[in-house]
Protein backbone atom coordinates (compact mmCIF):
# COMPACT_ATOMS: atom_id res chain seq x y z
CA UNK A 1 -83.66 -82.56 81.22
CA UNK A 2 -86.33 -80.55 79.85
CA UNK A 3 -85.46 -80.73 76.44
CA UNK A 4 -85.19 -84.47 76.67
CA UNK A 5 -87.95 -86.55 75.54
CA UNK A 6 -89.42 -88.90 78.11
CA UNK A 7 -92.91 -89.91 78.65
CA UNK A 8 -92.66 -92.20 81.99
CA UNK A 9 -91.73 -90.78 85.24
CA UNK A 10 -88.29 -91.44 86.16
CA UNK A 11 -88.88 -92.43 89.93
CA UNK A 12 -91.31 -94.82 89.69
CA UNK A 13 -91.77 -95.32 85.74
CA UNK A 14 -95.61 -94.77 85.47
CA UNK A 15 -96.56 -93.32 82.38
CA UNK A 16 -96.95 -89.42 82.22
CA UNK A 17 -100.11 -87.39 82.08
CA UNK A 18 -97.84 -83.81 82.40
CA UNK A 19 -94.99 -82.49 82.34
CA UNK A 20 -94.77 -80.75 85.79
CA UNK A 21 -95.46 -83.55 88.18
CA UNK A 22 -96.74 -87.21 88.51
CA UNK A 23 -99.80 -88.45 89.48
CA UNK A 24 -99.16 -91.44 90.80
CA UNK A 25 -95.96 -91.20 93.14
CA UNK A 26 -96.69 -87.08 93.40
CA UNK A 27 -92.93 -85.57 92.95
CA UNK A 28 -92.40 -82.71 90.96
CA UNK A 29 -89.90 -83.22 87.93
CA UNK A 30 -87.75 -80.28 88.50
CA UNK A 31 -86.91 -80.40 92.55
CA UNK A 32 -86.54 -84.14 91.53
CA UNK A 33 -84.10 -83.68 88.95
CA UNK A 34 -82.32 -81.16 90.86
CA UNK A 35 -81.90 -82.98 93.86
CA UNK A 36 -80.22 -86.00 91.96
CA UNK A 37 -77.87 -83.29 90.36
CA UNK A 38 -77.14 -82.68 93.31
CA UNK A 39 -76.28 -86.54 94.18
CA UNK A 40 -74.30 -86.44 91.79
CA UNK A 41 -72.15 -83.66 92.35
CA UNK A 42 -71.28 -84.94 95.55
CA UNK A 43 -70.56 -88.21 94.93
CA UNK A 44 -67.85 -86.42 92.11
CA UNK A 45 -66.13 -84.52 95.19
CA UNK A 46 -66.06 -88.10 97.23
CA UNK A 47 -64.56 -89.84 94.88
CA UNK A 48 -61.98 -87.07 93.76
CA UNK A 49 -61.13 -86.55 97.35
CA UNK A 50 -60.36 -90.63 97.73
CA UNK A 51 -58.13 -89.98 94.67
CA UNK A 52 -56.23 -87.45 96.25
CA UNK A 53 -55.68 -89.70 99.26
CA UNK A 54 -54.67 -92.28 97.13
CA UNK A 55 -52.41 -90.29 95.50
CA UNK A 56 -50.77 -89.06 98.56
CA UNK A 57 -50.33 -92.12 100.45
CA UNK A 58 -48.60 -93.36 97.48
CA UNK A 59 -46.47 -90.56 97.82
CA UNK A 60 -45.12 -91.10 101.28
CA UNK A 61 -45.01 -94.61 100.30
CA UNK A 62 -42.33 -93.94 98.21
CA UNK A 63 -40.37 -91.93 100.10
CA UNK A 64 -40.68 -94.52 103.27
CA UNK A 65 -39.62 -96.92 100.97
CA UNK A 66 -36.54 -94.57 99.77
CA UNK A 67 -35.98 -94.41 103.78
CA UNK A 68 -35.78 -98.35 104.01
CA UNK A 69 -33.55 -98.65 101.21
CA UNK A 70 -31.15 -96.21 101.94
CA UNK A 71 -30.95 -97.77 105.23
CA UNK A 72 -30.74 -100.94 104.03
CA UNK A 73 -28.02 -100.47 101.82
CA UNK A 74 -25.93 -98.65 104.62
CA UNK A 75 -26.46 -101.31 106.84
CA UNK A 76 -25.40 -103.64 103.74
CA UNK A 77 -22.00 -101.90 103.65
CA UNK A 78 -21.71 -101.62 107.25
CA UNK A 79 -22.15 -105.71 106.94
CA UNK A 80 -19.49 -106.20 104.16
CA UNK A 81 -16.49 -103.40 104.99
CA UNK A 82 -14.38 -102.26 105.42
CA UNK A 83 -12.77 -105.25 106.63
CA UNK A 84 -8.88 -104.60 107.83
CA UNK A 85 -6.66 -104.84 104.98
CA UNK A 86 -4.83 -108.02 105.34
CA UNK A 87 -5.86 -108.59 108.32
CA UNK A 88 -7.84 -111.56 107.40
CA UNK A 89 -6.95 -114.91 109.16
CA UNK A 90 -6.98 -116.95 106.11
CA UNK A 91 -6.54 -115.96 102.59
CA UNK A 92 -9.59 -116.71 100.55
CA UNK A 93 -8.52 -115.59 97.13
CA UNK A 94 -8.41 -118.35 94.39
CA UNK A 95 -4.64 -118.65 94.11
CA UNK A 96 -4.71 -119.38 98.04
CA UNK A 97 -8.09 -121.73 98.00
CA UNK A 98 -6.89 -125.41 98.07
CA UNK A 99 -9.41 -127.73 96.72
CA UNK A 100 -11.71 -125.12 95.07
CA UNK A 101 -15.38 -127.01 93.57
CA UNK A 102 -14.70 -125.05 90.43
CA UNK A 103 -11.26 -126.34 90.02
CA UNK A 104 -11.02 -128.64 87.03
CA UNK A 105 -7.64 -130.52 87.94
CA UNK A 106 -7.95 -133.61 90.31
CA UNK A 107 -8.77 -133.36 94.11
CA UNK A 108 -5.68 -132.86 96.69
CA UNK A 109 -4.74 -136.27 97.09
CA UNK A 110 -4.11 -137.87 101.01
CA UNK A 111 -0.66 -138.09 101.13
CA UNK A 112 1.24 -138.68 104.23
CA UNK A 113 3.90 -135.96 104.71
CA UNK A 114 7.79 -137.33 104.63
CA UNK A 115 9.64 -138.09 107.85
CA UNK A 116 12.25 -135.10 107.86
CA UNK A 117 15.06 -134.45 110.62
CA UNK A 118 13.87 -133.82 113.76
CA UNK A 119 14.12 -130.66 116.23
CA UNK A 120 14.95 -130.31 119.96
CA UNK A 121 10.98 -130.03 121.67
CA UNK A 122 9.67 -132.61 123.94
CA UNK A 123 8.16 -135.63 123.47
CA UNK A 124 5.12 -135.88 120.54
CA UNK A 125 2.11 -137.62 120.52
CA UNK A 126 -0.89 -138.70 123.75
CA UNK A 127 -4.57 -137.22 123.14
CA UNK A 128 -5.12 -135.20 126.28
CA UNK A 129 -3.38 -131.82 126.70
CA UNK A 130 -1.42 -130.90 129.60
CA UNK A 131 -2.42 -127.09 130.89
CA UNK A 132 1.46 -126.48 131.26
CA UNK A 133 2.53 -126.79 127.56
CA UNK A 134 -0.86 -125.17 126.02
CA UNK A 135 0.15 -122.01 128.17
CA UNK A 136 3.24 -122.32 127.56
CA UNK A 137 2.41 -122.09 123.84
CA UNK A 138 -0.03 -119.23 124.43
CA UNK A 139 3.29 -117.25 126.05
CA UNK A 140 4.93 -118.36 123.35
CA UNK A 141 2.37 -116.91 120.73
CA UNK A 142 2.31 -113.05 119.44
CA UNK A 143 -0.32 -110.53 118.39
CA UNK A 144 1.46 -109.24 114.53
CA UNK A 145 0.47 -105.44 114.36
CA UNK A 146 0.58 -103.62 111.09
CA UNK A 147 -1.28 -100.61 110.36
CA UNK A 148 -3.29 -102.23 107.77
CA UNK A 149 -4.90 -105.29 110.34
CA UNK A 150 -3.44 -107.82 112.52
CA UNK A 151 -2.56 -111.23 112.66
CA UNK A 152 -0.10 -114.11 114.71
CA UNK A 153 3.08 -115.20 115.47
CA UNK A 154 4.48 -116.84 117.45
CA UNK A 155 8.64 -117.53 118.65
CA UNK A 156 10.29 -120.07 117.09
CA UNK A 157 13.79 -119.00 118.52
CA UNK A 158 14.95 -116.99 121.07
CA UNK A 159 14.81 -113.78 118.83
CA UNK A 160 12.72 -114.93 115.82
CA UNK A 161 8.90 -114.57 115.40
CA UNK A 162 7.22 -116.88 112.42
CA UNK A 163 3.98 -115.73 110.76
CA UNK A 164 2.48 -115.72 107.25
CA UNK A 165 3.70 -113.14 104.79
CA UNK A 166 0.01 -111.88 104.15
CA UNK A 167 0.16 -110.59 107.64
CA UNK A 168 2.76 -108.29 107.19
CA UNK A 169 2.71 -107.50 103.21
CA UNK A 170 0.43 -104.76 102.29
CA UNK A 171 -1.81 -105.93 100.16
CA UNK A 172 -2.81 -103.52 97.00
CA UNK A 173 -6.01 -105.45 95.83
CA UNK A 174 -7.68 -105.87 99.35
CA UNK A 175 -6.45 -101.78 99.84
CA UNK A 176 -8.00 -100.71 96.38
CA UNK A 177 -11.31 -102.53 97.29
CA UNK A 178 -11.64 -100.90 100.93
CA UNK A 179 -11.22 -97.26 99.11
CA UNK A 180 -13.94 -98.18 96.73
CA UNK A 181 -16.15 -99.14 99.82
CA UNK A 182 -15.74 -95.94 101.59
CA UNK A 183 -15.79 -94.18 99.14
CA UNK A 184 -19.19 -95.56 97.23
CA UNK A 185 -20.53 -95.02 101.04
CA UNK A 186 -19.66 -91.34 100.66
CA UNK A 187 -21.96 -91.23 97.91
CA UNK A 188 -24.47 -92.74 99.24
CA UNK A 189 -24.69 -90.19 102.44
CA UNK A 190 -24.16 -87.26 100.13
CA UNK A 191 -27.25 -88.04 98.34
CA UNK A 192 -29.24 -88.88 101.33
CA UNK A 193 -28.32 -85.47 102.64
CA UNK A 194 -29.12 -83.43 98.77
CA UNK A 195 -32.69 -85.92 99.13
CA UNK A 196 -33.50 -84.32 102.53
CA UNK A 197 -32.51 -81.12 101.77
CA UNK A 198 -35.08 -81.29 98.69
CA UNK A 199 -37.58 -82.67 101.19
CA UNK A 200 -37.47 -79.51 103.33
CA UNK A 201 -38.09 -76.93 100.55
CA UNK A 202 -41.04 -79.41 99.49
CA UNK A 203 -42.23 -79.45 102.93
CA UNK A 204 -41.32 -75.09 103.54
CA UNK A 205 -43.95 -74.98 100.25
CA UNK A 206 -46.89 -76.97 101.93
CA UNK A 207 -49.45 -75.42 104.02
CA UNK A 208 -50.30 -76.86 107.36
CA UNK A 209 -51.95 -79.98 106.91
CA UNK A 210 -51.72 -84.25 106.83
CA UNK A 211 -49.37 -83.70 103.70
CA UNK A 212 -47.18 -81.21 105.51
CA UNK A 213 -46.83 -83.65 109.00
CA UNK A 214 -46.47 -86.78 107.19
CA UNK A 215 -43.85 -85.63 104.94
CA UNK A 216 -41.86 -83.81 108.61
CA UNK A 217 -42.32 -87.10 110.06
CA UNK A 218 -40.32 -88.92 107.06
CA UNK A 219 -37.57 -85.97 106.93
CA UNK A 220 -37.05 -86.58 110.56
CA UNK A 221 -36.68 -90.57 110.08
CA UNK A 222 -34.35 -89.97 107.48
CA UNK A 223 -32.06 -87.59 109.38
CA UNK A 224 -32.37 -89.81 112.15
CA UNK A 225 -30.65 -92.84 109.96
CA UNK A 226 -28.17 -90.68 108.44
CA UNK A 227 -27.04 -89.41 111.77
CA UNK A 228 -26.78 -92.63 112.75
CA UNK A 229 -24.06 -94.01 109.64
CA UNK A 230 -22.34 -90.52 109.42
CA UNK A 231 -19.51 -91.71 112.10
CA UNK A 232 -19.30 -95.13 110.68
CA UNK A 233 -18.31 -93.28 107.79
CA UNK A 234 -15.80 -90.91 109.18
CA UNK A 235 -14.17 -93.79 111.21
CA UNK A 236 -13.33 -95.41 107.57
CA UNK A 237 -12.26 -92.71 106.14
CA UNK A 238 -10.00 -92.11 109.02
CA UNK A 239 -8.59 -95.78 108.81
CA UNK A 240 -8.24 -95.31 104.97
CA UNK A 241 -5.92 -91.84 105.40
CA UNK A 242 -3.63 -93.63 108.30
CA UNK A 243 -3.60 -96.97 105.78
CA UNK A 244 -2.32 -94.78 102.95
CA UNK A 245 -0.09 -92.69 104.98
CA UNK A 246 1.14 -95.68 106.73
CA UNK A 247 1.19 -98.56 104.08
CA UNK A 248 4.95 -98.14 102.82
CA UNK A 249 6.13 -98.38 106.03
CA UNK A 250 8.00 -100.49 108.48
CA UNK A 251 5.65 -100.06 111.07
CA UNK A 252 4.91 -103.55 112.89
CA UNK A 253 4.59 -104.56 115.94
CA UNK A 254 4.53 -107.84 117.95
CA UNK A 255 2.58 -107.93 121.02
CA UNK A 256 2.75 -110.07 123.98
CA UNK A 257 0.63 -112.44 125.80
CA UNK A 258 1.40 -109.60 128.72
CA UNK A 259 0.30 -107.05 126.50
CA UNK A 260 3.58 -105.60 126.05
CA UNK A 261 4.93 -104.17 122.47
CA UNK A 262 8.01 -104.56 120.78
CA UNK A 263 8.84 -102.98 117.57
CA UNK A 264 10.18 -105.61 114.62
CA UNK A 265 13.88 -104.47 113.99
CA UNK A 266 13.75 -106.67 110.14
CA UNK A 267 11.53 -108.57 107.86
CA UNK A 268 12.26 -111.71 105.88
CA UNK A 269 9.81 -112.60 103.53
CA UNK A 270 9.86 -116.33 101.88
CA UNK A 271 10.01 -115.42 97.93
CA UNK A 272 8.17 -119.55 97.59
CA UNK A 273 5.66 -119.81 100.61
CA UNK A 274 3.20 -117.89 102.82
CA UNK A 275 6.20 -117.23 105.49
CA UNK A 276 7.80 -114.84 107.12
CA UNK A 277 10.29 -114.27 109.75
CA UNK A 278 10.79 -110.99 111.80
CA UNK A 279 13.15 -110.59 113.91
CA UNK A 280 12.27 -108.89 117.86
CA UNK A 281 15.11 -108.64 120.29
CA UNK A 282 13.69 -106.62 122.76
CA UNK A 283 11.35 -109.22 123.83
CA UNK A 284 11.58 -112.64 125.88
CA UNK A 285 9.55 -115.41 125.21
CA UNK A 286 9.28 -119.05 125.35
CA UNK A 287 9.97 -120.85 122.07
CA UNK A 288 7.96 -123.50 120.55
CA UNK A 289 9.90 -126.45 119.49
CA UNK A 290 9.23 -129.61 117.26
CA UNK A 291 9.02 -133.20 118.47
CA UNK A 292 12.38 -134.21 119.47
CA UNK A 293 11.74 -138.28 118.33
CA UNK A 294 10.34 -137.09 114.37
CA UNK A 295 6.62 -138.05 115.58
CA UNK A 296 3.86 -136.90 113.21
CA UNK A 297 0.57 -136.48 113.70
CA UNK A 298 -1.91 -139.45 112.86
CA UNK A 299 -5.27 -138.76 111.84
CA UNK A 300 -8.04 -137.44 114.40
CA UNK A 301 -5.59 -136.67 116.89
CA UNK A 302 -6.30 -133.58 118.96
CA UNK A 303 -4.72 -130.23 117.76
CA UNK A 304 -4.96 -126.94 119.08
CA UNK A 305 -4.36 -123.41 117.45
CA UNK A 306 -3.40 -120.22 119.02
CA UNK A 307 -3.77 -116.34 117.61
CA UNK A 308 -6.13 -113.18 117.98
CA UNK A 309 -8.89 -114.06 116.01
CA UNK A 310 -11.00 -110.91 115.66
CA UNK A 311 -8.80 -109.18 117.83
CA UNK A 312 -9.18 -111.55 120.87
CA UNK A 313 -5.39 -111.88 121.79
CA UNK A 314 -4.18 -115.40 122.86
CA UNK A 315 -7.18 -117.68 121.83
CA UNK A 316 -7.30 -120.96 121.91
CA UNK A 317 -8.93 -123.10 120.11
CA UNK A 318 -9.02 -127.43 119.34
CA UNK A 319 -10.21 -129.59 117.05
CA UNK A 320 -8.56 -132.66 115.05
CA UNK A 321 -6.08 -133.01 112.59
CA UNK A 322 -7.81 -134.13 109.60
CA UNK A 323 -4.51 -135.33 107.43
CA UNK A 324 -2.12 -134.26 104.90
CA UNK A 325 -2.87 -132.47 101.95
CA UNK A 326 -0.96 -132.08 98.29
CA UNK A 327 -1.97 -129.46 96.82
CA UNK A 328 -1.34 -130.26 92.89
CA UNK A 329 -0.90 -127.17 91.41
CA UNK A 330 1.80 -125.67 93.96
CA UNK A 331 3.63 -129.35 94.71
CA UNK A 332 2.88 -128.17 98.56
CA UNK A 333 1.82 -130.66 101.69
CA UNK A 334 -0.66 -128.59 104.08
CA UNK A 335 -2.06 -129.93 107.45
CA UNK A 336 -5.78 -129.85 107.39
CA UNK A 337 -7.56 -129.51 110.63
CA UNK A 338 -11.12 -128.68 111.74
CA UNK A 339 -9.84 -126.78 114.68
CA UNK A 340 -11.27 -123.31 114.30
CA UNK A 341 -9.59 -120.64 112.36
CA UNK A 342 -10.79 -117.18 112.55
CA UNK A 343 -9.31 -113.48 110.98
CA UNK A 344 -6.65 -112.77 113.27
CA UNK A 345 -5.95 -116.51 113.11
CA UNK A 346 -2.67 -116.50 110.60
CA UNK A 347 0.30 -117.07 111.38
CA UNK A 348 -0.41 -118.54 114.61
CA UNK A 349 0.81 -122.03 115.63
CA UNK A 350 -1.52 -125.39 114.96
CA UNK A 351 -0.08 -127.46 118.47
CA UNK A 352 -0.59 -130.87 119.45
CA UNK A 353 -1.52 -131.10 123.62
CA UNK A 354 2.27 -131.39 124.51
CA UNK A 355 3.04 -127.65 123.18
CA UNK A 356 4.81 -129.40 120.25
CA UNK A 357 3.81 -127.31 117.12
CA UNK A 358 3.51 -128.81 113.89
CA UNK A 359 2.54 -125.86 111.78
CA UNK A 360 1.92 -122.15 111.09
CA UNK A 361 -1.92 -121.27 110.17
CA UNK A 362 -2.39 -119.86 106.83
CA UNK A 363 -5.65 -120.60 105.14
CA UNK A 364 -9.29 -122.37 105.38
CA UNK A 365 -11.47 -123.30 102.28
CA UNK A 366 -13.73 -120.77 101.04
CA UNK A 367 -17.54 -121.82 100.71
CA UNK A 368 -16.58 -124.25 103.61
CA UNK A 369 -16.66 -124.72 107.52
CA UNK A 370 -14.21 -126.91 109.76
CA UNK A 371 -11.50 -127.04 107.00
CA UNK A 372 -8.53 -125.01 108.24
CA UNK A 373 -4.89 -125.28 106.73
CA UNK A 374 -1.46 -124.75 108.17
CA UNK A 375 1.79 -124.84 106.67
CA UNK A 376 4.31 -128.21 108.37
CA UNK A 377 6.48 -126.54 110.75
CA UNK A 378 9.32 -128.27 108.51
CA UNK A 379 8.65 -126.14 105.87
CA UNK A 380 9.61 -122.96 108.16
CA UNK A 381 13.19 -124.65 109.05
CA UNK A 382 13.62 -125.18 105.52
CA UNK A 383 12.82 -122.06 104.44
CA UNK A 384 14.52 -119.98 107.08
CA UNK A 385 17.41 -122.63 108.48
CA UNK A 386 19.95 -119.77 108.15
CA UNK A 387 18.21 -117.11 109.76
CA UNK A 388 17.05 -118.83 113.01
């Protein structure tokens, strides 16, 4: 500052008489100038030190954030699989979604399904259910057992169990998207584990200090969460080794509204429709029968359907029947009904309240709630006359 020319004094601007101190306001030029040196130099080391805070607290930032999204995409996965291979109550694919918004042929068209020879059950028709024939029905109705999900049945002879052929076909697609699942989750965990074990040597390198227990406190949160999804993980995994050790064979069972099991001594599989037949003759059931005077079901009348949605053996659930529907593009007549229908649903029957069953569960309409199909019983006796 000394070599710099000034000629007022910089603390209150009178005009200079020397160069040592001022006359008016009475400081001395060089304590003054040192002192705002000094000033200065601290207000440097303030704001560097709010830098560094910045800095760090953008750090750990990150890595919470890491923490939430790493968690949130476990929890994602957890959400979306692995769902049971074909163990879904309804098949949602396109091929199987009747009336699809994207489809450009016409809407199924109402169409009022044929009368066709009638069976040997009871009388159809009346709105109220009797107690006696809906548990009857429920006796009637089977858990379907395969070691890739479950599903329904239910007796429609003395030694003949109905059910859709999803239930009981392995299917390859639905497999080959479960294995990518787990196995995309495997990935995930592994590098959560390699990101932690980085955070450790980062945190064995820091002395003691704020950086040091914030960054323990994040490691421990993130071990925490990864504990917590490791055994989801391993029970996948698990399921996926038994589903390929166990998905070219034979191995179904039918279970009981007793909770019995009976193994399925042979499989007929409809080449046309969702249908299948196995055949149990170890076990005694009632058998469901259709109306014995041809009666069909007229529009809002109460239906009920029976199965193990999400694993909850011998459900039962009502709604109405909503009509008949053609599907175009397969030449097929479905019964549409509101009445729930769940995974675990197929195969099971769709009743009216006198026991009587009309159809076999098969599908509901994706993007959609209260719009449940089921194959006409008919269908079944057409399809597997010989065999019953």
């Amino acid at each position: 500052m000394a070599d710099k020319v000034w000629d007022r004094c910089p603390k209150c601007l009178s005009k200079l008489t020397n160069k040592v101190e001022c006359r008016t306001c009475g400081i001395i030029f060089d304590k003054y100038f040192q002192a705002e040196a000094r000033k200065k130099e601290k207000a440097e080391k303030e704001a560097a030190k709010k830098t560094e805070s910045g800095r760090r607290a953008v750090v750990i930032g990150a890595v919470l954030l890491l923490v939430s999204a790493f968690a949130a995409a476990v929890y994602f996965f957890d959400r979306t699989g692995p769902l049971p291979v074909s163990s879904t109550a309804v098949k949602n694919t396109v091929e199987n979604t009747p009336a699809r918004a994207d489809r450009k042929s016409e809407p199924p068209v109402v169409q009022r399904a044929p009368v066709l020879e009638s069976g040997n059950g009871g009388k159809g028709g009346g709105g109220s259910a009797d107690k006696r024939f809906i548990q009857n029905a429920r006796r009637a109705t089977v858990s379907v057992r395969t070691a890739w999900g479950m599903g329904s049945g239910f007796f429609i002879s003395e030694s003949s169990v109905v059910t859709n052929k999803h239930v009981v076909e392995f299917n390859k697609e639905e497999f080959e998207e479960f294995r990518r699942q787990v196995e995309q989750r495997r990935k995930l965990l592994d590098l959560e584990a390699e990101t932690i074990n980085g955070l450790k040597k980062r945190m064995d390198r820091l002395p003691d200090g704020p950086d040091r227990s914030q960054l323990a406190i994040v490691i421990q949160i993130r071990e925490e969460n990864l504990k917590k999804f490791l055994p989801k993980l391993q029970e996948a995994e698990k399921k996926l080794t038994d589903m390929e050790e166990k998905r070219s064979s034979q191995d179904i069972k039918i279970i009981m509204a007793d909770g019995t099991e009976h193994a399925v001594s042979n499989i007929i599989v409809s080449d046309i429709h969702d249908l299948a037949l196995l055949k149990v003759y170890t076990a005694t059931a009632p058998v469901l029968k259709r109306t014995r005077d041809g009666h069909h079901l007229e529009q809002g009348e109460t239906v009920y359907t029976i199965g193990s949605p999400m694993g909850l053996a011998n459900t039962v659930t009502s709604g109405v029947f909503s009509g008949y529907r053609k599907m175009l593009d397969k030449n097929e007549v479905y019964l549409q009904t509101d009445a729930p229908i769940n995974p675990g649903n197929s195969g099971g029957p769709l009743i009216d309240g006198h026991g009587n069953v009309f159809g076999v569960n098969t599908m509901i309409l994706s993007n959609a709630e209260g719009i449940g199909f089921a194959i006409p019983i008919e269908t079944v006796f057409q399809e597997f006359g010989n065999s019953l």
